[in-house]
N, C-alpha and C. Protein backbone atom coordinates (compact mmCIF):
# COMPACT_ATOMS: atom_id res chain seq x y z
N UNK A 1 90.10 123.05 76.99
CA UNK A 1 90.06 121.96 77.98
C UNK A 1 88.79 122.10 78.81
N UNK A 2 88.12 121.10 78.80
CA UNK A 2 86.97 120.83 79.95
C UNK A 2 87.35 120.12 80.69
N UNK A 3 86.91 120.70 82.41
CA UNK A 3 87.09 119.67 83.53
C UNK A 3 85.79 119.80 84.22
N UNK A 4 85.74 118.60 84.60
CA UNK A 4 84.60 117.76 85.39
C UNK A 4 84.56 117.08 86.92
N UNK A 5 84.59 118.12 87.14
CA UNK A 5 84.48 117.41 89.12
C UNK A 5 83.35 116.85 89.62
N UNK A 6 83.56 116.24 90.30
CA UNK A 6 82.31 115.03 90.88
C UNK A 6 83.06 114.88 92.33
N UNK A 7 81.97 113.83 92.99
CA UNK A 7 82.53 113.19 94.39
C UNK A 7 82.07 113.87 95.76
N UNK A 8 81.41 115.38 95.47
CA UNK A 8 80.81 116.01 96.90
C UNK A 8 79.71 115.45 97.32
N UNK A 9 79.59 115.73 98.32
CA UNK A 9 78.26 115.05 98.91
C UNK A 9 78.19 115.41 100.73
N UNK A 10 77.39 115.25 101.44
CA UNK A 10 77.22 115.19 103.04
C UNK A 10 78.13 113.98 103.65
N UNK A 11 78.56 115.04 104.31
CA UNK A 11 79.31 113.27 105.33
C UNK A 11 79.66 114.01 106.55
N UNK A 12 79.69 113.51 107.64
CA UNK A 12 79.73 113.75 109.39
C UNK A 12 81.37 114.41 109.18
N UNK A 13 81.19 115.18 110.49
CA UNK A 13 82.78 115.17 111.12
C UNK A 13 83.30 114.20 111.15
N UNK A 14 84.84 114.17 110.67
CA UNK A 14 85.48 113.71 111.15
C UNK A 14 86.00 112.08 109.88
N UNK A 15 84.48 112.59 108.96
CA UNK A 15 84.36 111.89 107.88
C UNK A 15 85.74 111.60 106.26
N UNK A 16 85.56 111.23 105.65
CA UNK A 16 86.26 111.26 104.30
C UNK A 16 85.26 111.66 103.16
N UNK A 17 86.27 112.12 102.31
CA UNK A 17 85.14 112.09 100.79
C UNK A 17 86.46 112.22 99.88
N UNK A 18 86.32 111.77 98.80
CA UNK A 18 87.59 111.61 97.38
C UNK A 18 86.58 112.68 96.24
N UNK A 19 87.32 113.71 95.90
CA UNK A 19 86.74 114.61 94.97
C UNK A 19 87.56 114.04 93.51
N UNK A 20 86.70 113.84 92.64
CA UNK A 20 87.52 113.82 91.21
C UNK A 20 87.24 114.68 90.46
N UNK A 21 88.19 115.05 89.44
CA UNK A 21 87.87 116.03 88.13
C UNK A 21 88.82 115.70 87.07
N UNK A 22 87.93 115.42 86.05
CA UNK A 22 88.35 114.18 84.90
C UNK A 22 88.67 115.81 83.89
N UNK A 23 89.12 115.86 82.86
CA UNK A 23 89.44 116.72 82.12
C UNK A 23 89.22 116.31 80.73
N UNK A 24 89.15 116.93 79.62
CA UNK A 24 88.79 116.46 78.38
C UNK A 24 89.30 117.37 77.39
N UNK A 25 89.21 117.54 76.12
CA UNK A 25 89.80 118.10 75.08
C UNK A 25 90.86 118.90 75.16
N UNK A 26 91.99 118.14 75.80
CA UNK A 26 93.47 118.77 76.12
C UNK A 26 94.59 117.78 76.22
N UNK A 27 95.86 118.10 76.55
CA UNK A 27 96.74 117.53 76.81
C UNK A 27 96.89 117.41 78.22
N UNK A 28 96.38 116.59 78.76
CA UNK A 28 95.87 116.47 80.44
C UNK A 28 97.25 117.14 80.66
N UNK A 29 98.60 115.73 80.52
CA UNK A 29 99.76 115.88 81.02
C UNK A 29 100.59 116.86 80.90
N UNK A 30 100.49 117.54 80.10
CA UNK A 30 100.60 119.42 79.60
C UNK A 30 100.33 120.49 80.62
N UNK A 31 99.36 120.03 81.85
CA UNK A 31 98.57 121.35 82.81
C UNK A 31 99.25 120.97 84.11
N UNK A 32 99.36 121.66 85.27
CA UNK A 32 99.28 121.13 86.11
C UNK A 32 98.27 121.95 87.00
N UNK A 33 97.61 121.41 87.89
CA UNK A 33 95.98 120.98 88.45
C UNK A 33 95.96 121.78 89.75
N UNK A 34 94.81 122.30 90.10
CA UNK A 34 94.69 122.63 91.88
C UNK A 34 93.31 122.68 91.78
N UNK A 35 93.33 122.40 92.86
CA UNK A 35 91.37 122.46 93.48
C UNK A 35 91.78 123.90 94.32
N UNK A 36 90.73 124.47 94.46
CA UNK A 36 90.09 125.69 95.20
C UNK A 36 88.53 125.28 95.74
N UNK A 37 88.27 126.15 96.95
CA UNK A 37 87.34 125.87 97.11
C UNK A 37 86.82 127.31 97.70
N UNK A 38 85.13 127.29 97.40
CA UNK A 38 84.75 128.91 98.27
C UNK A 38 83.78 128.42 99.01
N UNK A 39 83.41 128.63 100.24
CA UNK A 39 82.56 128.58 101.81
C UNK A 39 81.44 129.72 101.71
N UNK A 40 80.30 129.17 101.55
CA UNK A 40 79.16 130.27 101.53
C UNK A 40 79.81 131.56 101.83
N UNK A 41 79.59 132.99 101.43
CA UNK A 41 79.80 134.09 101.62
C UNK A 41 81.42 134.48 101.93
N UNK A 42 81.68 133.81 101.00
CA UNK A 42 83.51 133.99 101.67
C UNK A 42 83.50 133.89 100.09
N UNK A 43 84.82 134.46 99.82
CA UNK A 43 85.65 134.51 98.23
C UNK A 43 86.72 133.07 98.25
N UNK A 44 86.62 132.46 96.94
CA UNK A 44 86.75 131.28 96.46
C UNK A 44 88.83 131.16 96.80
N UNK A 45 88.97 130.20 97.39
CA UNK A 45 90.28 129.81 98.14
C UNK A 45 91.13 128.97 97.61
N UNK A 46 92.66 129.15 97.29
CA UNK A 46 92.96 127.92 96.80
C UNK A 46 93.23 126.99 97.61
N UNK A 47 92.80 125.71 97.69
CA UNK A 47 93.05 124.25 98.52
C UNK A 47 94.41 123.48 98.28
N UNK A 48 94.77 123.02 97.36
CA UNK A 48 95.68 122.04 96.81
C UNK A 48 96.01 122.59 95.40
N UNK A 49 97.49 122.13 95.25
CA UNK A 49 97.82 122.07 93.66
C UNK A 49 99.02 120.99 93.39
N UNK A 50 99.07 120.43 92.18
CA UNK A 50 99.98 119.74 91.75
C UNK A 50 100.75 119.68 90.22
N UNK A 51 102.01 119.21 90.51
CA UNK A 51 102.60 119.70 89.15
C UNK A 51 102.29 118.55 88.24
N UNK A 52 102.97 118.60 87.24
CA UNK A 52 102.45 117.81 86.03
C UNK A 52 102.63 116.74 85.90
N UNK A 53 104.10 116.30 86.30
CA UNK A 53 104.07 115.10 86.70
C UNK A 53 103.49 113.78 87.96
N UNK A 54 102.88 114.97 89.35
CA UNK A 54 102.47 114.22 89.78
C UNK A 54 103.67 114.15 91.35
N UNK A 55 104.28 114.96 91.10
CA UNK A 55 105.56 114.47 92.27
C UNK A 55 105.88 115.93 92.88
N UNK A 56 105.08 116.65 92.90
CA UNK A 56 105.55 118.57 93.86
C UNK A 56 103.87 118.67 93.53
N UNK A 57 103.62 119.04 94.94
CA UNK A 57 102.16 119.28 95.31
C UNK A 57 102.70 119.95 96.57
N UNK A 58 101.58 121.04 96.37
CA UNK A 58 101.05 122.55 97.38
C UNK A 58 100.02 122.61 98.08
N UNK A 59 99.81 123.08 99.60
CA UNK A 59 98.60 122.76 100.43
C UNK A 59 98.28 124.65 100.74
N UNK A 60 96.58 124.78 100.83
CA UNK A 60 96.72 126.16 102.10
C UNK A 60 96.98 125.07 103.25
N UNK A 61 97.53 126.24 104.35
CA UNK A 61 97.62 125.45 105.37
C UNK A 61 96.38 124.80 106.59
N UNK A 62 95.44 125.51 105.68
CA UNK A 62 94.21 124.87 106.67
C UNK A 62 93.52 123.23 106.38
N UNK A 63 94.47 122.61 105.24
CA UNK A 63 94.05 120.94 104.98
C UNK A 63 95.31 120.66 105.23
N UNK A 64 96.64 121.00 104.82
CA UNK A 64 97.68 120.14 104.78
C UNK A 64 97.91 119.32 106.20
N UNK A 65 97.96 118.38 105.98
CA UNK A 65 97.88 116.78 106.94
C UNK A 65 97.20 116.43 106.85
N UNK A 66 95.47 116.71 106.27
CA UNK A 66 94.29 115.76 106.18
C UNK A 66 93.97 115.81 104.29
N UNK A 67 94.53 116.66 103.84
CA UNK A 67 94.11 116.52 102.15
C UNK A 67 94.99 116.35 101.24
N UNK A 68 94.54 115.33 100.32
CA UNK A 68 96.16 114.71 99.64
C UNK A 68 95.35 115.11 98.09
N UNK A 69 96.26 115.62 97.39
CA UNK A 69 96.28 115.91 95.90
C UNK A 69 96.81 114.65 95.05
N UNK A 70 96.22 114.01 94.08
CA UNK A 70 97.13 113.27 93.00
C UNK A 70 96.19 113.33 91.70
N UNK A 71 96.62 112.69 90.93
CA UNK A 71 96.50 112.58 89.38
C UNK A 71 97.15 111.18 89.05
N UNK A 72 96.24 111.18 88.27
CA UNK A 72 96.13 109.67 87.24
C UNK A 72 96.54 110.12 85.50
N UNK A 73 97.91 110.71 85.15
CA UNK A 73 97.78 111.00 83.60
C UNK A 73 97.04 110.34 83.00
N UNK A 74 97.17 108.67 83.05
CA UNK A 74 96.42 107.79 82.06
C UNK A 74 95.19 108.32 82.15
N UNK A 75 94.62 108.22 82.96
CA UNK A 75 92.95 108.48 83.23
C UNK A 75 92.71 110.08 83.20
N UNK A 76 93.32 111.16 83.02
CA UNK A 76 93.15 112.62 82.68
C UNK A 76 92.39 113.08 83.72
N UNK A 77 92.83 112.26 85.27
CA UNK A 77 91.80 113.04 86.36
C UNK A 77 93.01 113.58 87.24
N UNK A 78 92.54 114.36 87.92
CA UNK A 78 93.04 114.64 89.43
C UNK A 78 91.51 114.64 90.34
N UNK A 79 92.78 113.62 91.78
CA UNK A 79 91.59 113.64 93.03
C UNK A 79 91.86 114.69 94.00
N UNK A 80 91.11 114.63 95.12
CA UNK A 80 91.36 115.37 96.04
C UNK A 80 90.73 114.45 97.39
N UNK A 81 91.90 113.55 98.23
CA UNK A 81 91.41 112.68 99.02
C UNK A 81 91.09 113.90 100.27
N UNK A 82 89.91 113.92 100.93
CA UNK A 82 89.91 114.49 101.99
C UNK A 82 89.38 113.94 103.93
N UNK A 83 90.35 113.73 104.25
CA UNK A 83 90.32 113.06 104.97
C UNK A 83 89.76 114.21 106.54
N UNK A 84 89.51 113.48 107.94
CA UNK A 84 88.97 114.33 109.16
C UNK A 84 88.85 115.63 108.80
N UNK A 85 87.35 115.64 108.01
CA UNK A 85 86.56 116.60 108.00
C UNK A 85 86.05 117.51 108.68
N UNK A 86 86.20 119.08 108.54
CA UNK A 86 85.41 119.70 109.46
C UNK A 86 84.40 120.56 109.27
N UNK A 87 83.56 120.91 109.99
CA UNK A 87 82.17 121.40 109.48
C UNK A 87 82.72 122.73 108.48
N UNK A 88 83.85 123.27 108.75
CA UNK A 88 84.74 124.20 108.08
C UNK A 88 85.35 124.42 106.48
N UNK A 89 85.06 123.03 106.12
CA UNK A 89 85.61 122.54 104.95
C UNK A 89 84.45 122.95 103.92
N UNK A 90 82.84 123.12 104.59
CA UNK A 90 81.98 122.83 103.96
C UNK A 90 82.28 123.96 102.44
N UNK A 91 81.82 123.51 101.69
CA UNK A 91 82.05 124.87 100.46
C UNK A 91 81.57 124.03 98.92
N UNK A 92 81.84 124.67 98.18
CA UNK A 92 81.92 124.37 96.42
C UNK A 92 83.09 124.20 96.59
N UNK A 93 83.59 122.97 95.77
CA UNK A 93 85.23 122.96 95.48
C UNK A 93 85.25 122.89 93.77
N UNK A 94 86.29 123.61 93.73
CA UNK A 94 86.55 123.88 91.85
C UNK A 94 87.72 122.94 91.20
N UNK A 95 87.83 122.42 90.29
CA UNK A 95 89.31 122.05 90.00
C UNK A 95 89.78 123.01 88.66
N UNK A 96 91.18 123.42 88.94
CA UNK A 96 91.58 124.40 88.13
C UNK A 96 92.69 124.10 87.31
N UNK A 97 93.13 123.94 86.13
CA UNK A 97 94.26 123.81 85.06
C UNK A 97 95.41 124.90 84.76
N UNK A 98 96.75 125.19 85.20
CA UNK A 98 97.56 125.59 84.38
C UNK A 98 98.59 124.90 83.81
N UNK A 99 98.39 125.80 82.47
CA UNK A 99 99.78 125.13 81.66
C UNK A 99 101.46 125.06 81.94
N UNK A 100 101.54 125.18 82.89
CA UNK A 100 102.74 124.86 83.43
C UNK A 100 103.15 123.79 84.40
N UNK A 101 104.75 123.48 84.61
CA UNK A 101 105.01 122.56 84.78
C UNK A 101 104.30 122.23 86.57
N UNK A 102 104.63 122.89 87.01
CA UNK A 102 104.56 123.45 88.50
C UNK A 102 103.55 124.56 88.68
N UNK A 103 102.25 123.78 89.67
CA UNK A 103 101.33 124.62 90.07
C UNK A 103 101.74 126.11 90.72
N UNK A 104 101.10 127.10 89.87
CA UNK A 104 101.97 128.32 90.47
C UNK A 104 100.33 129.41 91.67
N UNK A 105 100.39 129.65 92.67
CA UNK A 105 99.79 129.90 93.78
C UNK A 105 99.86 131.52 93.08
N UNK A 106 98.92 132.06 92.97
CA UNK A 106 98.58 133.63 92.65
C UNK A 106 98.95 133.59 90.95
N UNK A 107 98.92 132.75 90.06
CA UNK A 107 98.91 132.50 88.81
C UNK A 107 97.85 132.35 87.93
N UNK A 108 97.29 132.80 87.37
CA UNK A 108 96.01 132.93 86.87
C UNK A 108 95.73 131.27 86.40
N UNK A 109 94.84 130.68 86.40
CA UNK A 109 94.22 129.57 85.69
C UNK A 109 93.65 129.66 84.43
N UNK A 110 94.10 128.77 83.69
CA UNK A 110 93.02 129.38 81.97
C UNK A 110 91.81 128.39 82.24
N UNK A 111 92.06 126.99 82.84
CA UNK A 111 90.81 126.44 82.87
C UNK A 111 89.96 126.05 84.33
N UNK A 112 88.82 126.50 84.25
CA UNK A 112 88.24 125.93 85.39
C UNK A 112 86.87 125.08 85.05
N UNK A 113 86.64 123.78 86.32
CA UNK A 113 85.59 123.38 86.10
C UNK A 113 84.57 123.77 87.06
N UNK A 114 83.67 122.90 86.63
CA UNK A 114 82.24 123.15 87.30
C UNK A 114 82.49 122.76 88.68
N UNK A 115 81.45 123.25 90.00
CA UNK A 115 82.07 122.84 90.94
C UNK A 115 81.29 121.67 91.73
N UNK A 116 81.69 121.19 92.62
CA UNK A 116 81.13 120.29 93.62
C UNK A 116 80.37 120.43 95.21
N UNK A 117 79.85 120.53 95.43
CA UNK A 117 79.37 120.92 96.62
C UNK A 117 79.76 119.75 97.55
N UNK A 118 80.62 120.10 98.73
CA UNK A 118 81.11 119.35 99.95
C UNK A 118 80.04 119.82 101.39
N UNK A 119 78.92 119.19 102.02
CA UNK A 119 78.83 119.88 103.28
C UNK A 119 79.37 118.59 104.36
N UNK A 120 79.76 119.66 105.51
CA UNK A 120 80.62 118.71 106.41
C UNK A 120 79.27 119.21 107.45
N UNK A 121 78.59 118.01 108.39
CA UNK A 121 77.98 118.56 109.42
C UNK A 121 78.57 117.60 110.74
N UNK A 122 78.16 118.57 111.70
CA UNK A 122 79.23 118.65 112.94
C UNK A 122 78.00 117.35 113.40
């Protein structure tokens, strides 16, 4: 499986940005998905995850109320809406694949993609 994240870019406090990561030579609906993200000089974090169907999704607690996880089976993506941004957020964000039903938090990932660069400036 290859995944493909897109969607980072500069945007102000307080800003939005929609991260996507499209996936390819797999059974999209087979994995279920999490973004991670790592902050200059800090070790890489998990952000969000979601299960396969799309209906049990997991936050760290430093986005949950401003960052929403979903997936499009048809379209083989998962987003990552991120809403009131903080200069805190800034980092690489990754999107990550396991084969199970339900994103599992300390579960190894078999697939990861390339990442995205998010900077948030104050």
């Amino acid at each position: 499986v290859q995944l493909q994240a897109s969607g980072g870019g500069l945007v102000q406090a307080g800003g939005s940005l929609r991260l996507s990561c499209v996936a390819s030579g797999g059974t999209f609906r087979s994995y279920s998905m999490a973004w991670f993200r790592q902050a200059p000089g800090k070790e890489r974090e998990f952000t969000a995850g979601i299960g396969r169907r799309g209906f049990d999704t997991v936050y760290a607690g430093s986005v949950e109320g401003r960052f929403t996880i979903s997936r499009d089976n048809s379209k083989n993506t998962v987003f990552l809406l991120m809403n009131r941004l903080k200069p805190e957020d800034t980092a690489v964000y990754y999107c990550a694949a396991q084969k199970r039903m339900f994103y599992g938090r300390g579960i190894n990932n078999e697939y990861w993609g390339q990442g995205t660069l998010v900077t948030v400036s104050s």
